[in-house]
Protein backbone atom coordinates (compact mmCIF):
# COMPACT_ATOMS: atom_id res chain seq x y z
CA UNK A 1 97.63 45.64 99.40
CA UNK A 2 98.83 48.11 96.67
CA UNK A 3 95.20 50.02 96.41
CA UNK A 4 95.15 50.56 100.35
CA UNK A 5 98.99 51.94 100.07
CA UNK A 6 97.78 54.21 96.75
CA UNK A 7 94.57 55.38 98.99
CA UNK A 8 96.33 56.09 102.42
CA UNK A 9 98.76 58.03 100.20
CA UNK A 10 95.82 59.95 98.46
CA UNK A 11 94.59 60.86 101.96
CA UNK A 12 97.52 61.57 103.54
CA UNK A 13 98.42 64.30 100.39
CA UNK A 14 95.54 65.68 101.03
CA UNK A 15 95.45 66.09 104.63
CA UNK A 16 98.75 67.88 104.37
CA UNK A 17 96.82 70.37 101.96
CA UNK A 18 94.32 71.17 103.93
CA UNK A 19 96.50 71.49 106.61
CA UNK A 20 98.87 73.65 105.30
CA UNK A 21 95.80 75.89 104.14
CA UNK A 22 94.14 76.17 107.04
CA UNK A 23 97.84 77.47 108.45
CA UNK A 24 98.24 80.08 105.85
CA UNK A 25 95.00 81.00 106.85
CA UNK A 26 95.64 81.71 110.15
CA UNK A 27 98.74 83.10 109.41
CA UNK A 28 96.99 85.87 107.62
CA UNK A 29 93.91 86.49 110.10
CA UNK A 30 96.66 87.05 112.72
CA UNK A 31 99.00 89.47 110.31
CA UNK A 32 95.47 91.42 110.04
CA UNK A 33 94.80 91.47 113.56
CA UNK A 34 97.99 92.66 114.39
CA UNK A 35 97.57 95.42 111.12
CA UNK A 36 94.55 96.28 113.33
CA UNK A 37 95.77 96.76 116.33
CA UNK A 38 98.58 99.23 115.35
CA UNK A 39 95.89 101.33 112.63
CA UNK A 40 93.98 101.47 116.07
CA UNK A 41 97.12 102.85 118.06
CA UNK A 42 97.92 105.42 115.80
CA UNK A 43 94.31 106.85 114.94
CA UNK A 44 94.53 107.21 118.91
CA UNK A 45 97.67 108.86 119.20
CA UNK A 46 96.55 111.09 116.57
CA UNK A 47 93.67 111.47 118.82
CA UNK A 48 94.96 112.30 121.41
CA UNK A 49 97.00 114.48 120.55
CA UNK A 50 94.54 116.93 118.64
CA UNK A 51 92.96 116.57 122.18
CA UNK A 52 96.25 118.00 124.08
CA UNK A 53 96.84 120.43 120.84
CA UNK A 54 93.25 121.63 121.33
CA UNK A 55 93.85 122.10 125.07
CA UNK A 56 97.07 123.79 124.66
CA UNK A 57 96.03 126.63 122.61
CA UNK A 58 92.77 127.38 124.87
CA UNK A 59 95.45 127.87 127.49
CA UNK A 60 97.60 130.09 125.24
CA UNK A 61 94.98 131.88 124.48
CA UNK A 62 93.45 132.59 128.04
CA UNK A 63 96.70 133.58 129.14
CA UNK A 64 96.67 136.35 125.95
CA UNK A 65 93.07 137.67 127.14
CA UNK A 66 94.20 137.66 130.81
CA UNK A 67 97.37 139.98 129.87
């Protein structure tokens, strides 16, 4: 009776590590995924507005020529 008490312990210890790893694993895949995401924003804002900056000036500068 004592051994099976000992053993289901044993398991159950270990089940809780495993669990609690595979948490702190997913924890951190979702932290990075959401790091991602916001790298991706900003190299598109930054796109996108060398785009627009780009844009701007070839206006400025055909309203110079047409003067």
């Amino acid at each position: 009776m004592t051994n099976k008490k000992t053993i289901m312990l044993k398991d159950k210890k270990g089940n809780a590590i495993i669990i609690s790893l595979l948490i702190t694993m997913l924890v951190v895949v979702v932290m990075f995924s959401v790091v991602g995401i916001y790298i991706n924003k900003m190299y598109s804002i930054k796109n996108l507005n060398n785009y627009y900056d780009k844009k701007i000036i070839e206006q400025l500068n055909k309203e110079k020529e047409s003067e």
